[in-house]
N, C-alpha and C. Protein backbone atom coordinates (compact mmCIF):
# COMPACT_ATOMS: atom_id res chain seq x y z
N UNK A 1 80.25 89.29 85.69
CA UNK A 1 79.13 88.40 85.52
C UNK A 1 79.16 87.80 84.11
N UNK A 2 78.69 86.76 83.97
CA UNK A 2 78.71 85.77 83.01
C UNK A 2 77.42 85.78 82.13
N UNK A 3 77.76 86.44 80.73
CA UNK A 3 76.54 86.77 80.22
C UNK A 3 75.43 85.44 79.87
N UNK A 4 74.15 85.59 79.92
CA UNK A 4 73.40 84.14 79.65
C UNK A 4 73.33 84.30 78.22
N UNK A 5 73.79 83.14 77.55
CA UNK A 5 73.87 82.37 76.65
C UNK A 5 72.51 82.18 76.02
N UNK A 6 71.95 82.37 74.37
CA UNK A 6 70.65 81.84 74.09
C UNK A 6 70.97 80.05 74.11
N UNK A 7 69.82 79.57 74.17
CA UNK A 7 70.03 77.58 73.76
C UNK A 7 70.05 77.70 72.41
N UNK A 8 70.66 76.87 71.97
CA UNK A 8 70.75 76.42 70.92
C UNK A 8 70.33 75.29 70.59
N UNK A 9 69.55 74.61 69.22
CA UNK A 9 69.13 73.17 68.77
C UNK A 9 69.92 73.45 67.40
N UNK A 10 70.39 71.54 67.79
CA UNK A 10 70.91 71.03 66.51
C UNK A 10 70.13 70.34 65.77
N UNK A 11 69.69 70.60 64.76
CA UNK A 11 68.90 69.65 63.46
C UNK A 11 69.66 69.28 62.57
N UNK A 12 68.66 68.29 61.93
CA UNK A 12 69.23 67.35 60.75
C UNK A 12 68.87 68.53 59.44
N UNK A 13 69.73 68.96 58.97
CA UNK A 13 68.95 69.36 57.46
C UNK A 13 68.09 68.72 56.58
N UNK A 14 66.99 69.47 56.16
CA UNK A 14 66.48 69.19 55.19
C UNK A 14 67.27 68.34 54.29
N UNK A 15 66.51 66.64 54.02
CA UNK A 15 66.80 65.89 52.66
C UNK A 15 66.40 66.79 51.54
N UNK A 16 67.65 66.82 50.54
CA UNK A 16 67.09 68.13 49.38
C UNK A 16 68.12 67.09 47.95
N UNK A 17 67.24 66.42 46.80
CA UNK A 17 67.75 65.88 45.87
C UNK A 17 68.57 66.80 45.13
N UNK A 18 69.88 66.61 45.10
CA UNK A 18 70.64 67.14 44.36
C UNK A 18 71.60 67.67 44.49
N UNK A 19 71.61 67.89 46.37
CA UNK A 19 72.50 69.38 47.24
C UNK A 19 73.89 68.49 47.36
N UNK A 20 74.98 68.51 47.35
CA UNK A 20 76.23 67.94 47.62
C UNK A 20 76.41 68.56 49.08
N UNK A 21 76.52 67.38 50.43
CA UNK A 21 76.58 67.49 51.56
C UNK A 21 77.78 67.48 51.68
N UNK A 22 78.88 66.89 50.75
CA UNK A 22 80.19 66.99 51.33
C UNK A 22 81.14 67.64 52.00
N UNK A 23 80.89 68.96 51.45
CA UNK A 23 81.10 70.06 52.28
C UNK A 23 80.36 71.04 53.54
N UNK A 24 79.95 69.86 54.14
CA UNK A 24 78.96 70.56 55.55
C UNK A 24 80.01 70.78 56.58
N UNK A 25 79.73 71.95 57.39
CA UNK A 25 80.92 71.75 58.66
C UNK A 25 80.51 71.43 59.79
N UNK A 26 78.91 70.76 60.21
CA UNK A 26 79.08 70.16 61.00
C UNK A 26 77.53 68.93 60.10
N UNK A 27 77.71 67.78 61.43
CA UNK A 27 77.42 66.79 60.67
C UNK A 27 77.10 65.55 61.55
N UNK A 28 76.23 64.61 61.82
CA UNK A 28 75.70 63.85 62.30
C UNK A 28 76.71 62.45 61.79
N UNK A 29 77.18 61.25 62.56
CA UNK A 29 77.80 60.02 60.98
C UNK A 29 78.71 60.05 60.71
N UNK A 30 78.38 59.18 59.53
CA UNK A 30 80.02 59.69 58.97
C UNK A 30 80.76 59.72 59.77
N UNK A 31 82.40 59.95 59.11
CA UNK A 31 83.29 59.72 59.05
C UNK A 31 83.84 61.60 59.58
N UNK A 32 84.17 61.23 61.04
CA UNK A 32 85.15 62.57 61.61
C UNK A 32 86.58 63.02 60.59
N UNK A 33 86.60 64.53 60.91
CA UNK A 33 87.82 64.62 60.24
C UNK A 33 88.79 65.23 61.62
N UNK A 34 89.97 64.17 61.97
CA UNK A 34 90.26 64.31 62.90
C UNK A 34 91.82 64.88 62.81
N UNK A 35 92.20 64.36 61.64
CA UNK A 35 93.36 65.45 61.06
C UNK A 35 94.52 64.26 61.52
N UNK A 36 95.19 64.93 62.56
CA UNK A 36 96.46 63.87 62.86
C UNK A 36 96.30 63.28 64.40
N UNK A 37 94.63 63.93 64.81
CA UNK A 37 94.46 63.33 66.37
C UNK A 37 93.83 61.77 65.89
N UNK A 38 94.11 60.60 67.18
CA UNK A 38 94.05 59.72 66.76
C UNK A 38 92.57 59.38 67.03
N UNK A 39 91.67 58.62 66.59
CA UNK A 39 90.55 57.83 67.09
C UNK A 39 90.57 57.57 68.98
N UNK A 40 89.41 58.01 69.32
CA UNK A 40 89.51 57.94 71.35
C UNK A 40 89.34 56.39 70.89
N UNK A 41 89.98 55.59 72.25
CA UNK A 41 89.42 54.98 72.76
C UNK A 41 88.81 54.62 74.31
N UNK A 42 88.35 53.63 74.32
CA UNK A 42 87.52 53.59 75.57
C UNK A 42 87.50 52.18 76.58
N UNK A 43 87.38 51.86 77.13
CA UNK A 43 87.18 50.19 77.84
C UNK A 43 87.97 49.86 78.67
N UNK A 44 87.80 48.50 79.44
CA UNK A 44 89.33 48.26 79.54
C UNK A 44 89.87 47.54 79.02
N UNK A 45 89.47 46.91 77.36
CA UNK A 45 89.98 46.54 76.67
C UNK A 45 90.18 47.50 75.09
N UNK A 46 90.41 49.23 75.57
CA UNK A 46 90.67 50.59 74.95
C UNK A 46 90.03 50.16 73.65
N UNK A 47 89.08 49.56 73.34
CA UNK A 47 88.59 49.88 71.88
C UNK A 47 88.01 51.23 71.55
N UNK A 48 87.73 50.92 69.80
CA UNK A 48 87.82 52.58 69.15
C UNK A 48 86.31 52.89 70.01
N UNK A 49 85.84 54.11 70.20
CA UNK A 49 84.44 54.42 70.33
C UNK A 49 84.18 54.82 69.17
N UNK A 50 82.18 54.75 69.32
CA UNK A 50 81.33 55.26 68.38
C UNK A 50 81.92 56.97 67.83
N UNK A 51 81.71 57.26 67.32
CA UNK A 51 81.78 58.50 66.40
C UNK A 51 80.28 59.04 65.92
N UNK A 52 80.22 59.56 66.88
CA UNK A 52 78.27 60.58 67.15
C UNK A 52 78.11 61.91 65.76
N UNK A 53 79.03 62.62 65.95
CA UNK A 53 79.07 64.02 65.21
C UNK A 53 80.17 64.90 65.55
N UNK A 54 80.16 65.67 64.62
CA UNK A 54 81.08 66.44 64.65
C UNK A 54 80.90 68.05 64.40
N UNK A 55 80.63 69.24 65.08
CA UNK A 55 80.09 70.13 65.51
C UNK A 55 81.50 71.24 65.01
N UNK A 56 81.23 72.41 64.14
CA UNK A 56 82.08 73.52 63.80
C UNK A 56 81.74 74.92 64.42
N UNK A 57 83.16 75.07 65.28
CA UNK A 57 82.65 76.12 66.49
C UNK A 57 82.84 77.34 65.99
N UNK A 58 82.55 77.40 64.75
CA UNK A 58 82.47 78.87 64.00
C UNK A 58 80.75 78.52 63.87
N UNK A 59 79.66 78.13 63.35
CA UNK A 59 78.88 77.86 63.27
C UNK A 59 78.27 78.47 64.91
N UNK A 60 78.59 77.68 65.78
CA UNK A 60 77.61 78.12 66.97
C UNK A 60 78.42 79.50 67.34
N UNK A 61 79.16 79.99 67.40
CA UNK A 61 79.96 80.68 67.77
C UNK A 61 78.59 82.00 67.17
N UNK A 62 78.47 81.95 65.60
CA UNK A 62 78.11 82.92 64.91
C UNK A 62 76.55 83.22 65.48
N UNK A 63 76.38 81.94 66.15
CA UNK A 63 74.56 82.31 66.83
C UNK A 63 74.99 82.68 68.52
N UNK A 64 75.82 83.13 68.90
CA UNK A 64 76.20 83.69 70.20
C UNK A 64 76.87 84.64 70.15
N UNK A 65 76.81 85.37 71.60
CA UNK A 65 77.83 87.11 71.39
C UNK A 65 79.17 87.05 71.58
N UNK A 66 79.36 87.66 70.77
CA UNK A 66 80.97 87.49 69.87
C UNK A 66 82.06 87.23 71.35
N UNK A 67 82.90 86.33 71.00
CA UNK A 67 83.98 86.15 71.85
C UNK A 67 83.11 85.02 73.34
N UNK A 68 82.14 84.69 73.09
CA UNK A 68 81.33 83.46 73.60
C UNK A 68 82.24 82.35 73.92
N UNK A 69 82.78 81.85 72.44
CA UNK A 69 83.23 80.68 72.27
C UNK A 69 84.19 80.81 71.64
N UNK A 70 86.02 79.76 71.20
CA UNK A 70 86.38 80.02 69.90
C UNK A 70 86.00 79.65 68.57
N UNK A 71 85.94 80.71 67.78
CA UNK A 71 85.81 80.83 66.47
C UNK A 71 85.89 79.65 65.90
N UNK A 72 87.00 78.48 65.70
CA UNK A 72 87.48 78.28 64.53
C UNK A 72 87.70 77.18 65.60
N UNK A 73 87.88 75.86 64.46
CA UNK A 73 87.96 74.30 65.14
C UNK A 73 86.65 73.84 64.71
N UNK A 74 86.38 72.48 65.51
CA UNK A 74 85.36 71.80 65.84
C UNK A 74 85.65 70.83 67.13
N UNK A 75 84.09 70.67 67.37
CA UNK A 75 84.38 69.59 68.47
C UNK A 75 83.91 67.92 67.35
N UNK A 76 84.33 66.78 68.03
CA UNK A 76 84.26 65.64 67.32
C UNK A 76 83.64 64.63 68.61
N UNK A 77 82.36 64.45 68.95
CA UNK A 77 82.16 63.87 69.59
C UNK A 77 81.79 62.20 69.90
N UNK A 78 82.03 61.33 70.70
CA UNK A 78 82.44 60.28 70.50
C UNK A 78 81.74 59.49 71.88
N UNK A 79 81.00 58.22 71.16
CA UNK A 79 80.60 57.56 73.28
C UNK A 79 81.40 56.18 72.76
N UNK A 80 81.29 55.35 73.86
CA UNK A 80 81.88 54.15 74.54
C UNK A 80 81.21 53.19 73.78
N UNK A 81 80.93 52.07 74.27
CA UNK A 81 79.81 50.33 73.77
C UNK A 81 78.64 50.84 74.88
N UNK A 82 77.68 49.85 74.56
CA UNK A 82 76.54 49.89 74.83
C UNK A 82 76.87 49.23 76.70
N UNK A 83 76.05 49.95 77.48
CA UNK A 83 76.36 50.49 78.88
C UNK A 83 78.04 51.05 79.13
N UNK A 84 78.33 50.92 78.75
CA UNK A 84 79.58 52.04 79.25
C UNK A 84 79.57 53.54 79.36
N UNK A 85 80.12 53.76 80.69
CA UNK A 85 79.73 55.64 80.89
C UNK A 85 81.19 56.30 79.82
N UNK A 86 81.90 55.69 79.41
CA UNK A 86 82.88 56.33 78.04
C UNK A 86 82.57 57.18 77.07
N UNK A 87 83.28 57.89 76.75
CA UNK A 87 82.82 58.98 75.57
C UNK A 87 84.10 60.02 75.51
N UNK A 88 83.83 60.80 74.66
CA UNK A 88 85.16 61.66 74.33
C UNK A 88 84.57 62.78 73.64
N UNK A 89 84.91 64.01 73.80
CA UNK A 89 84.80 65.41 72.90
C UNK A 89 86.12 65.57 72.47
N UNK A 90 86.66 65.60 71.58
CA UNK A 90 87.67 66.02 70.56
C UNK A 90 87.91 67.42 70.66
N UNK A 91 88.80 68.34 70.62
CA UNK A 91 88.61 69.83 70.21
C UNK A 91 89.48 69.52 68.81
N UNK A 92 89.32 69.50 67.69
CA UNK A 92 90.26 69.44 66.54
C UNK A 92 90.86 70.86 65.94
N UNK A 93 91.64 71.07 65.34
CA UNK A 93 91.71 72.69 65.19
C UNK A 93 91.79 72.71 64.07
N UNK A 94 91.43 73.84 63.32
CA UNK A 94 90.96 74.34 61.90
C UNK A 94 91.77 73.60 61.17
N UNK A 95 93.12 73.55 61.25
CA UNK A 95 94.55 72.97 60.21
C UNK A 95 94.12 71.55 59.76
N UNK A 96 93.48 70.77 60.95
CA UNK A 96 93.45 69.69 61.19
C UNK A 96 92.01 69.00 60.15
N UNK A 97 91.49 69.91 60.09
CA UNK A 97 89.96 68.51 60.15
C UNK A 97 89.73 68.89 58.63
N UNK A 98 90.74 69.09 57.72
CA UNK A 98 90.46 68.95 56.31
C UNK A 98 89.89 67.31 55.65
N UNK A 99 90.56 66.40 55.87
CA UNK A 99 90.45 64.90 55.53
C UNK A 99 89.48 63.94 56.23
N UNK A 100 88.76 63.09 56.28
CA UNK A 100 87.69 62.27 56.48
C UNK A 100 88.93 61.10 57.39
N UNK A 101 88.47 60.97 58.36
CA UNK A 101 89.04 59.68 59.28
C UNK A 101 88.48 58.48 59.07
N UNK A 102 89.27 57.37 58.63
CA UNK A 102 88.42 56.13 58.66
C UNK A 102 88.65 55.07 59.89
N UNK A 103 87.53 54.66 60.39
CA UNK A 103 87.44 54.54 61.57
C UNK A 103 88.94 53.03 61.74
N UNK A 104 89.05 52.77 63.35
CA UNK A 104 90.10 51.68 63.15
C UNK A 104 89.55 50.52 62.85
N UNK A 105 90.50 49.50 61.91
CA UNK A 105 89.79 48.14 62.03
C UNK A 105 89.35 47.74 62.89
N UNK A 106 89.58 47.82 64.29
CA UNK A 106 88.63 47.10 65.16
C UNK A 106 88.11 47.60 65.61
N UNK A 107 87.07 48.98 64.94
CA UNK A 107 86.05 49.82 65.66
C UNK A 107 84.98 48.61 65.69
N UNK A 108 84.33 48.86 66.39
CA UNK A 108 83.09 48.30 66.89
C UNK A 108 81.89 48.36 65.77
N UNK A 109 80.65 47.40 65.48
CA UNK A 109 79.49 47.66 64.88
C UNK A 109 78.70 48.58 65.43
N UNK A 110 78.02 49.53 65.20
CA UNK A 110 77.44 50.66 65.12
C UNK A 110 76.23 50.60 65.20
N UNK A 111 75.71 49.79 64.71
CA UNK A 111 74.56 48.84 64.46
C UNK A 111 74.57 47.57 63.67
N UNK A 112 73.22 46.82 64.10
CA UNK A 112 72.96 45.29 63.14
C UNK A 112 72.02 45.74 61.97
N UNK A 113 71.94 45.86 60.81
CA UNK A 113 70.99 46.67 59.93
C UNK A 113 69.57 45.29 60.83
N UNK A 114 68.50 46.12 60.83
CA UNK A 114 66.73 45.37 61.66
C UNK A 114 67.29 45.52 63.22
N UNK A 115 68.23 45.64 63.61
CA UNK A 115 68.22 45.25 65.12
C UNK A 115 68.87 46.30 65.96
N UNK A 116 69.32 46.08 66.69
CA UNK A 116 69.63 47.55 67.71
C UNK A 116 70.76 47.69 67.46
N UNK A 117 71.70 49.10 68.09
CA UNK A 117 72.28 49.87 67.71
C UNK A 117 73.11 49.18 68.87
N UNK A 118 74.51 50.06 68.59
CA UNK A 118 75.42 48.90 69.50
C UNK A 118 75.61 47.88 69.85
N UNK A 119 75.11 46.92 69.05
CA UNK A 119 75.34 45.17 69.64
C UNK A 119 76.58 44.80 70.01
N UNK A 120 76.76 44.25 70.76
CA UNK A 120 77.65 43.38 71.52
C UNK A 120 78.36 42.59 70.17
N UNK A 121 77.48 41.34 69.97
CA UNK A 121 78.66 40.51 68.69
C UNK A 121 77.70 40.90 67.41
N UNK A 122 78.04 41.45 66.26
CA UNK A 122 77.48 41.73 64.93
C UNK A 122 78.31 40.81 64.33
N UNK A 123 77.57 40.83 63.06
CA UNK A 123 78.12 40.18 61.84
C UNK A 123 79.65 41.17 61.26
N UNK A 124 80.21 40.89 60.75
CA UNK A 124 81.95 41.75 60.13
C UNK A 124 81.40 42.47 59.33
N UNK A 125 79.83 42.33 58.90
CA UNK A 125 79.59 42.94 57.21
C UNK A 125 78.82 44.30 58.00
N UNK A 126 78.56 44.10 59.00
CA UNK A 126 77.93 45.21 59.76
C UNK A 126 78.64 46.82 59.89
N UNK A 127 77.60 48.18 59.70
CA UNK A 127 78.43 49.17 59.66
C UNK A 127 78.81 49.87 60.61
N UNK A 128 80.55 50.28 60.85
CA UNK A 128 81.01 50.52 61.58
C UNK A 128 80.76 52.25 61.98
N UNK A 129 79.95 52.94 60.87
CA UNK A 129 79.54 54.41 61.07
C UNK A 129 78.02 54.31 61.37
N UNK A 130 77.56 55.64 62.03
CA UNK A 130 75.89 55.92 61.32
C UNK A 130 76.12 56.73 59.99
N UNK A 131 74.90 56.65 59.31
CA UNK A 131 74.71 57.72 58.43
C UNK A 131 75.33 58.81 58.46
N UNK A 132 76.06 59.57 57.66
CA UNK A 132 76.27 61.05 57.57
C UNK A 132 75.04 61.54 57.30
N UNK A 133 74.68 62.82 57.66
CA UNK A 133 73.49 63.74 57.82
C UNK A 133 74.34 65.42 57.93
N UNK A 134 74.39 65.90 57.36
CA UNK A 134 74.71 67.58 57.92
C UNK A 134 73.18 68.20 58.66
N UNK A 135 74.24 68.96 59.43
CA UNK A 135 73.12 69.74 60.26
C UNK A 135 73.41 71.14 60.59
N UNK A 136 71.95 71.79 60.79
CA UNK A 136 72.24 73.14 61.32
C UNK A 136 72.25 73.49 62.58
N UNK A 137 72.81 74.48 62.98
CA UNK A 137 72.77 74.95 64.54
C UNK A 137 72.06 76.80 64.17
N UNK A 138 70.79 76.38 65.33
CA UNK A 138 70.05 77.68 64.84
C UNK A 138 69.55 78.13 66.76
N UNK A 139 69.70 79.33 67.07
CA UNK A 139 69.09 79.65 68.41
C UNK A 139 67.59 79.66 68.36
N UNK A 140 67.20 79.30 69.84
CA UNK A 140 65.47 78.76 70.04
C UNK A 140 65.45 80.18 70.54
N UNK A 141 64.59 81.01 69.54
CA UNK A 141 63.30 81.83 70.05
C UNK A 141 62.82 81.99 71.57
N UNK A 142 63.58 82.31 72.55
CA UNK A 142 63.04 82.40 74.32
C UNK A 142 63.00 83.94 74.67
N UNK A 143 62.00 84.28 75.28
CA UNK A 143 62.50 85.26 76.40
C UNK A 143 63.96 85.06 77.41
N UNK A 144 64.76 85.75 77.01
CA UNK A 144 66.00 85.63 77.79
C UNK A 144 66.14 86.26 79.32
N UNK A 145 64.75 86.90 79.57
CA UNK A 145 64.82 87.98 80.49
C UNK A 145 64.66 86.76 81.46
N UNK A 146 63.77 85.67 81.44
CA UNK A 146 63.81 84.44 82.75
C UNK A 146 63.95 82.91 81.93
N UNK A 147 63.74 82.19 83.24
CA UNK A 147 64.12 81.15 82.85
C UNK A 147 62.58 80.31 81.70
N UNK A 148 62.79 79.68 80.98
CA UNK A 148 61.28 79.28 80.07
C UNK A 148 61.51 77.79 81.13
N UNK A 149 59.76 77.49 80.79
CA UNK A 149 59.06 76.14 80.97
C UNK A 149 59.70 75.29 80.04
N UNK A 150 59.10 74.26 80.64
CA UNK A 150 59.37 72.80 79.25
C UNK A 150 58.70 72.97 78.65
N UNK A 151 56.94 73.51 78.65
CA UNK A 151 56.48 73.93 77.86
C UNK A 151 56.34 74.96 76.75
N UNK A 152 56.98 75.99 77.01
CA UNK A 152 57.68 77.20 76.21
C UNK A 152 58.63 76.82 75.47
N UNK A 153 59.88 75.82 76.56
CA UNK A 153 60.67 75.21 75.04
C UNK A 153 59.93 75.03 74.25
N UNK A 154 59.14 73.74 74.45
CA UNK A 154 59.12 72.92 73.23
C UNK A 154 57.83 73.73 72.15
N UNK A 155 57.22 73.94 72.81
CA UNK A 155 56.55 75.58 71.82
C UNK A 155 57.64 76.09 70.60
N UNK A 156 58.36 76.59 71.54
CA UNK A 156 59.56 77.57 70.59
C UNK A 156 60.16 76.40 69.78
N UNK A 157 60.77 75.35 70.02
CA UNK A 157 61.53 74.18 69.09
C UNK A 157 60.38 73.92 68.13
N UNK A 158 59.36 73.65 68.42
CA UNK A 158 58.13 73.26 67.46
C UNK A 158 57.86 74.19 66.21
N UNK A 159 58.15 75.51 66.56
CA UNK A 159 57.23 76.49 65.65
C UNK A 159 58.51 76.75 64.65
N UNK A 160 59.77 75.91 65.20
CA UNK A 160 60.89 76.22 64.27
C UNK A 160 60.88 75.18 62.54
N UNK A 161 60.04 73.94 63.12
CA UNK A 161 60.10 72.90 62.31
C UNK A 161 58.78 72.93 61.42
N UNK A 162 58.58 71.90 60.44
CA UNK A 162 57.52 71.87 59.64
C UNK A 162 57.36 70.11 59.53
N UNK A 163 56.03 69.87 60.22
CA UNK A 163 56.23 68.81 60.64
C UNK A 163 55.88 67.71 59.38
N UNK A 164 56.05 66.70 58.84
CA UNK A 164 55.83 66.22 57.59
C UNK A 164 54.55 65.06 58.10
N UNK A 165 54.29 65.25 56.62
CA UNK A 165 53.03 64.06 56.96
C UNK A 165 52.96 62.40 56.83
């Protein structure tokens, strides 16, 4: 039998003046470190996809029972243009994801800065990443003995955060 798994939520870390994010191992943005795997593409005209985040499976690994998941790597996750069912999970392996990937010249706009996210035709000056953000991966507080409500989630996700004013 297949032991049940706690859920896990991914958050944005705390904005904190001063903290050097560069070294986060996982991370919202920005620029994947994909090592010597190449940029997915997607379409049927194979352009680069978006670049979502990039997730270190030592991190979740360490909030689950041991031998869950592997240790060491990350996943690098990736979607298509705006309506396309495209996307990609990366598995990168530890050796690999030392260096920052810069996306291909003809990755796609990411967004129009005022206007929506994935546009079709942007301006060239438009950015081809989102924001980098590091984030944590922390297990939600459930009774594991059954299954929780939507209401119990979001109870438990709530009482994790501090909501700002």
């Amino acid at each position: 039998m297949v032991p049940k798994l706690p859920p896990l939520i991914v958050s944005r870390q705390p904005r904190q003046i001063g903290k050097d994010w560069s070294h986060a191992s996982s991370w919202f943005g920005g620029k994947p470190r994909l090592g010597s795997l190449s940029w997915p593409r997607g379409g049927p005209q194979q352009k680069p996809m978006h670049f979502i985040a990039q997730i270190d499976l030592g991190a979740v690994a360490h909030q689950l029972p041991e031998g869950a998941i592997p240790e060491a790597g990350s996943l690098a996750f990736f979607l298509g243009a705006q309506g396309s069912t495209d996307g990609a999970v990366i598995f990168v392996p530890p050796s690999s994801s030392i260096r920052e990937t810069d996306p291909p010249a003809d990755a796609p706009a990411i967004f129009e800065p005022g206007a929506d996210i994935f546009p079709q035709n942007a301006d060239a000056a438009a950015p081809r990443l989102f924001r980098y953000w590091p984030i944590d991966i922390a297990p939600i507080d459930l009774d594991q003995s059954c299954e929780a409500t939507n209401g119990e989630m979001q109870n438990a996700v709530s009482g994790m955060f501090t909501r700002r004013q």
